[in-house]
N, C-alpha and C. Protein backbone atom coordinates (compact mmCIF):
# COMPACT_ATOMS: atom_id res chain seq x y z
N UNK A 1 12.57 73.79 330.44
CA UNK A 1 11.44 73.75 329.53
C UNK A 1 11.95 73.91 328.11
N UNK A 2 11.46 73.07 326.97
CA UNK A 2 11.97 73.05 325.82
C UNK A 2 11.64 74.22 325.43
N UNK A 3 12.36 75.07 323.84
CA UNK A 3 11.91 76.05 323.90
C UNK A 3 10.43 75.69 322.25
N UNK A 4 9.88 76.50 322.38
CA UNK A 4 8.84 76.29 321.57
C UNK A 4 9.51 75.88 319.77
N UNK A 5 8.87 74.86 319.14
CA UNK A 5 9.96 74.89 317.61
C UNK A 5 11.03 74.13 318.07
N UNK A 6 11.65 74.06 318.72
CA UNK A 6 12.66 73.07 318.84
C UNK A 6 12.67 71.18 318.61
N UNK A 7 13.36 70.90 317.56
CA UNK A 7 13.18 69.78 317.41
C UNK A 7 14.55 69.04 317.57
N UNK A 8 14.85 68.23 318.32
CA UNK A 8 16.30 67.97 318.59
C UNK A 8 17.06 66.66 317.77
N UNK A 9 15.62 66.50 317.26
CA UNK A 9 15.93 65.56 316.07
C UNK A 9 16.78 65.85 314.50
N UNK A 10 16.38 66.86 314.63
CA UNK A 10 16.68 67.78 313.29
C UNK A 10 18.37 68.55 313.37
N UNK A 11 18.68 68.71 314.73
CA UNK A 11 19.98 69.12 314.83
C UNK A 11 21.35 67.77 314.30
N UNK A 12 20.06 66.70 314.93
CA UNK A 12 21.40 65.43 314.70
C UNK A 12 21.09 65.24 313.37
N UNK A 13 20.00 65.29 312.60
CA UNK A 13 19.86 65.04 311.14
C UNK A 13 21.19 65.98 310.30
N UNK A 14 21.05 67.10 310.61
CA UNK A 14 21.78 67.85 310.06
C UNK A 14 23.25 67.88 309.99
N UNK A 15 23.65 67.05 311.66
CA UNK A 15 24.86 66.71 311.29
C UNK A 15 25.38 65.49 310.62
N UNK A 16 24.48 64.77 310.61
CA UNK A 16 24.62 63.80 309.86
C UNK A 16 25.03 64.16 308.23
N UNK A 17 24.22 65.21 307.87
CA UNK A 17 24.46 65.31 306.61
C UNK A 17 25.58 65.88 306.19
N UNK A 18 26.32 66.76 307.55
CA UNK A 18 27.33 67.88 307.28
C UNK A 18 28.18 67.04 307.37
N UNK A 19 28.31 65.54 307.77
CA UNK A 19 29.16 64.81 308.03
C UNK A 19 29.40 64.15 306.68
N UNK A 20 28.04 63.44 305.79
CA UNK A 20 28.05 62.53 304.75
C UNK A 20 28.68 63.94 303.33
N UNK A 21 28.22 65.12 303.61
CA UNK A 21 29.03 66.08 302.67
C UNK A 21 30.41 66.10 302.75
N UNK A 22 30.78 66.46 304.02
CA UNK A 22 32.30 66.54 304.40
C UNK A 22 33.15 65.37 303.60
N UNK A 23 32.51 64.24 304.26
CA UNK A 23 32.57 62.90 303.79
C UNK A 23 33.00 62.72 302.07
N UNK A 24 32.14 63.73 301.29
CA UNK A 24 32.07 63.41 299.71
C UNK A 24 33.14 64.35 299.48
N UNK A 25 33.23 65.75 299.88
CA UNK A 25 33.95 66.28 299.74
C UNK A 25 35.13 65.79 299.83
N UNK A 26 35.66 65.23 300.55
CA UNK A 26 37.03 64.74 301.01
C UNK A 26 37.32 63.60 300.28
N UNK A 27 36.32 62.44 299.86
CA UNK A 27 36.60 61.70 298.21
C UNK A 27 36.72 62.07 297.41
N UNK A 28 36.39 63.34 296.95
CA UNK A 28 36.32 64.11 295.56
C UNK A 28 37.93 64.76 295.63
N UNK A 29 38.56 65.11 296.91
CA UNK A 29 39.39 66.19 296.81
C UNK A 29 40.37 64.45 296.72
N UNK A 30 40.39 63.63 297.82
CA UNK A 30 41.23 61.91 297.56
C UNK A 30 41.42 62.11 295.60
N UNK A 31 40.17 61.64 295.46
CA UNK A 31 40.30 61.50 294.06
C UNK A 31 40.92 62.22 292.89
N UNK A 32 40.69 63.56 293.21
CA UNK A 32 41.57 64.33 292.76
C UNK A 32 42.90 64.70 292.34
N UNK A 33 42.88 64.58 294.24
CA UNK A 33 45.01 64.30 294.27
C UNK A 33 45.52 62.87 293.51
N UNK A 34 44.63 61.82 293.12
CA UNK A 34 44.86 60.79 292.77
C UNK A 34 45.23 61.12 291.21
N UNK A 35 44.59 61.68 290.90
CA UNK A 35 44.17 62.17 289.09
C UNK A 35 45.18 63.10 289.01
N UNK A 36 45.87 63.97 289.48
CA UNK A 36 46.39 64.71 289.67
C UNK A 36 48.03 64.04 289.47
N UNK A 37 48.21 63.37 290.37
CA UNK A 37 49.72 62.41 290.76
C UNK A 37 49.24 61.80 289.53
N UNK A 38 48.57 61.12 288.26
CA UNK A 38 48.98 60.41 287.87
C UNK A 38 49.00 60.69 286.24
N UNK A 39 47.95 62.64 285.95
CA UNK A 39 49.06 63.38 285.52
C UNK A 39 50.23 63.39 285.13
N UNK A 40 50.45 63.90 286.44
CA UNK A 40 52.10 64.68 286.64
C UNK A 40 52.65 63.57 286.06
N UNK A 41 52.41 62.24 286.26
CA UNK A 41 53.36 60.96 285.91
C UNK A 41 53.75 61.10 284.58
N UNK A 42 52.49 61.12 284.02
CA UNK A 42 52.26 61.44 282.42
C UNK A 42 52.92 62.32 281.62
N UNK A 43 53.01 63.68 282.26
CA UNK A 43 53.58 64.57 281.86
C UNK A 43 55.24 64.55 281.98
N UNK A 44 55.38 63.79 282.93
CA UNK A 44 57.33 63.83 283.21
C UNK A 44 57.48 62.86 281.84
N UNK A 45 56.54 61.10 281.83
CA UNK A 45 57.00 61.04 280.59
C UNK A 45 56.94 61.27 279.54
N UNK A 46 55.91 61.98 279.51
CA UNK A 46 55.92 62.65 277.78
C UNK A 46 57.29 63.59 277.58
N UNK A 47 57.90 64.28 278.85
CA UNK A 47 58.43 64.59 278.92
C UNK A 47 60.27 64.35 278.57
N UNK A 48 60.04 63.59 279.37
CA UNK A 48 61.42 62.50 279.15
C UNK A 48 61.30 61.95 277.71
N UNK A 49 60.29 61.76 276.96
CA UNK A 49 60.10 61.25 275.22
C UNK A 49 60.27 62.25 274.63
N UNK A 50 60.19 63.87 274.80
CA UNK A 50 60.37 64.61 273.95
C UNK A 50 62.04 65.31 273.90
N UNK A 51 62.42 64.89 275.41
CA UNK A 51 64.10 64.65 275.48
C UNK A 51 64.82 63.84 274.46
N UNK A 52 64.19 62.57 274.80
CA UNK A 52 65.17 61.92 273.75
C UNK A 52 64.82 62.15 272.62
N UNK A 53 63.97 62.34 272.01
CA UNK A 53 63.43 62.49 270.41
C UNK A 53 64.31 63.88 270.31
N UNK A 54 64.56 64.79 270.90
CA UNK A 54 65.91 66.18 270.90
C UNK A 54 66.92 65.47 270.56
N UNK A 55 67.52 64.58 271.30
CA UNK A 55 68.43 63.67 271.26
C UNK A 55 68.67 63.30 269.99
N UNK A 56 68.03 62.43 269.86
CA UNK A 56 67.87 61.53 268.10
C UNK A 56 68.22 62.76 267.07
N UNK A 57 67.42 64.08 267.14
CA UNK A 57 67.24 64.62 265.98
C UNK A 57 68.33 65.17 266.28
N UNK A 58 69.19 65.47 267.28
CA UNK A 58 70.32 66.89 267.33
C UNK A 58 71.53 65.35 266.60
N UNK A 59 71.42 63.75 267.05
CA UNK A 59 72.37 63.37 266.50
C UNK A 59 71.96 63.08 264.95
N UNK A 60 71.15 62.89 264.92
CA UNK A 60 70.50 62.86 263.36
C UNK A 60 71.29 64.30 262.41
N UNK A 61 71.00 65.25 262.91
CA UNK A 61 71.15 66.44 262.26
C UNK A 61 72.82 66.43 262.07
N UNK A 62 73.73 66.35 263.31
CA UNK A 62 75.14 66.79 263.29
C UNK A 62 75.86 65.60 262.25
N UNK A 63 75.15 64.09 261.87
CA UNK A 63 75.26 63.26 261.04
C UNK A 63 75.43 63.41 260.04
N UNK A 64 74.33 64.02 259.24
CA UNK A 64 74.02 64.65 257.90
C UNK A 64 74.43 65.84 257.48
N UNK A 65 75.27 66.70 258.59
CA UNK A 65 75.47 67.52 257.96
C UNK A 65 76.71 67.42 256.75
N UNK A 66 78.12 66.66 257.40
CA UNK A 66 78.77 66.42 256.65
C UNK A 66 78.66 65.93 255.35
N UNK A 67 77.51 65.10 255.07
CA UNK A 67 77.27 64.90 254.09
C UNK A 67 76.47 65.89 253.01
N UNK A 68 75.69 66.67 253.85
CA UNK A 68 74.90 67.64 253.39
C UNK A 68 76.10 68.87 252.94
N UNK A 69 76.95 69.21 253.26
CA UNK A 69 78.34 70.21 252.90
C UNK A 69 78.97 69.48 251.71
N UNK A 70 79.11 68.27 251.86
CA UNK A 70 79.82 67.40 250.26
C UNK A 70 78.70 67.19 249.00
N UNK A 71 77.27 67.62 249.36
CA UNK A 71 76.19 67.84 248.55
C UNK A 71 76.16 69.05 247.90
N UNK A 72 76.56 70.15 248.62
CA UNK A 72 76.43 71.45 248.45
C UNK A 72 77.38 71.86 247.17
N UNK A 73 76.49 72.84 245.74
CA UNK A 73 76.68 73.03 244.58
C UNK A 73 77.93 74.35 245.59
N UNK A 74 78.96 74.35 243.75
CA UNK A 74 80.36 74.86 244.21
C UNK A 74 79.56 76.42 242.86
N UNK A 75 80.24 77.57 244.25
CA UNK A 75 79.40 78.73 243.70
C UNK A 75 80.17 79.14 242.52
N UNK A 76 79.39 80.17 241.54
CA UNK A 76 80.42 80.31 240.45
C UNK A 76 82.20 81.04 240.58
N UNK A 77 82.00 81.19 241.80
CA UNK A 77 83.75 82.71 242.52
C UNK A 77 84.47 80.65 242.61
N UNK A 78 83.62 79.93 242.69
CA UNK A 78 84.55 78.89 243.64
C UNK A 78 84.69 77.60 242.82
N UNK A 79 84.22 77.62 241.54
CA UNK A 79 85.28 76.77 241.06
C UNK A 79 86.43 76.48 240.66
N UNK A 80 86.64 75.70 240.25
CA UNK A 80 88.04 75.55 239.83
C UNK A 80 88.66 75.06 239.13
């Protein structure tokens, strides 16, 4: 005998929905990891660009210095 209130319709409704949530949930978290990986991509190369721009400036710098020492005023103990 059914029990009184019981609607057995409403149990499968419900999983239906726990299914179509699950469902969104698990695109949202897809999508995520997607956004996520492509990030990280972003970040290694910004990364790798702020390497070489170190690069450039450390050879930039060790360049100029020599010239920057043959620029440099001769103090008054050091002329001659």
């Amino acid at each position: 005998m059914p029990k009184s209130g019981f609607d057995g319709g409403a149990g499968r409704r419900q999983g239906r929905r726990s299914a179509q949530l699950s469902n969104g949930i698990e695109g949202q978290i897809t999508e995520l990891c997607r956004d996520l990986a492509i990030e990280a991509k972003r970040i290694r190369q910004l990364q790798e660009q702020a390497d070489e721009l170190r690069l450039v400036i450390r050879q930039w710098v060790s360049d100029s210095e020599p010239a920057a020492r043959e620029r440099e005023p001769v103090s008054r103990a050091g002329r001659r």
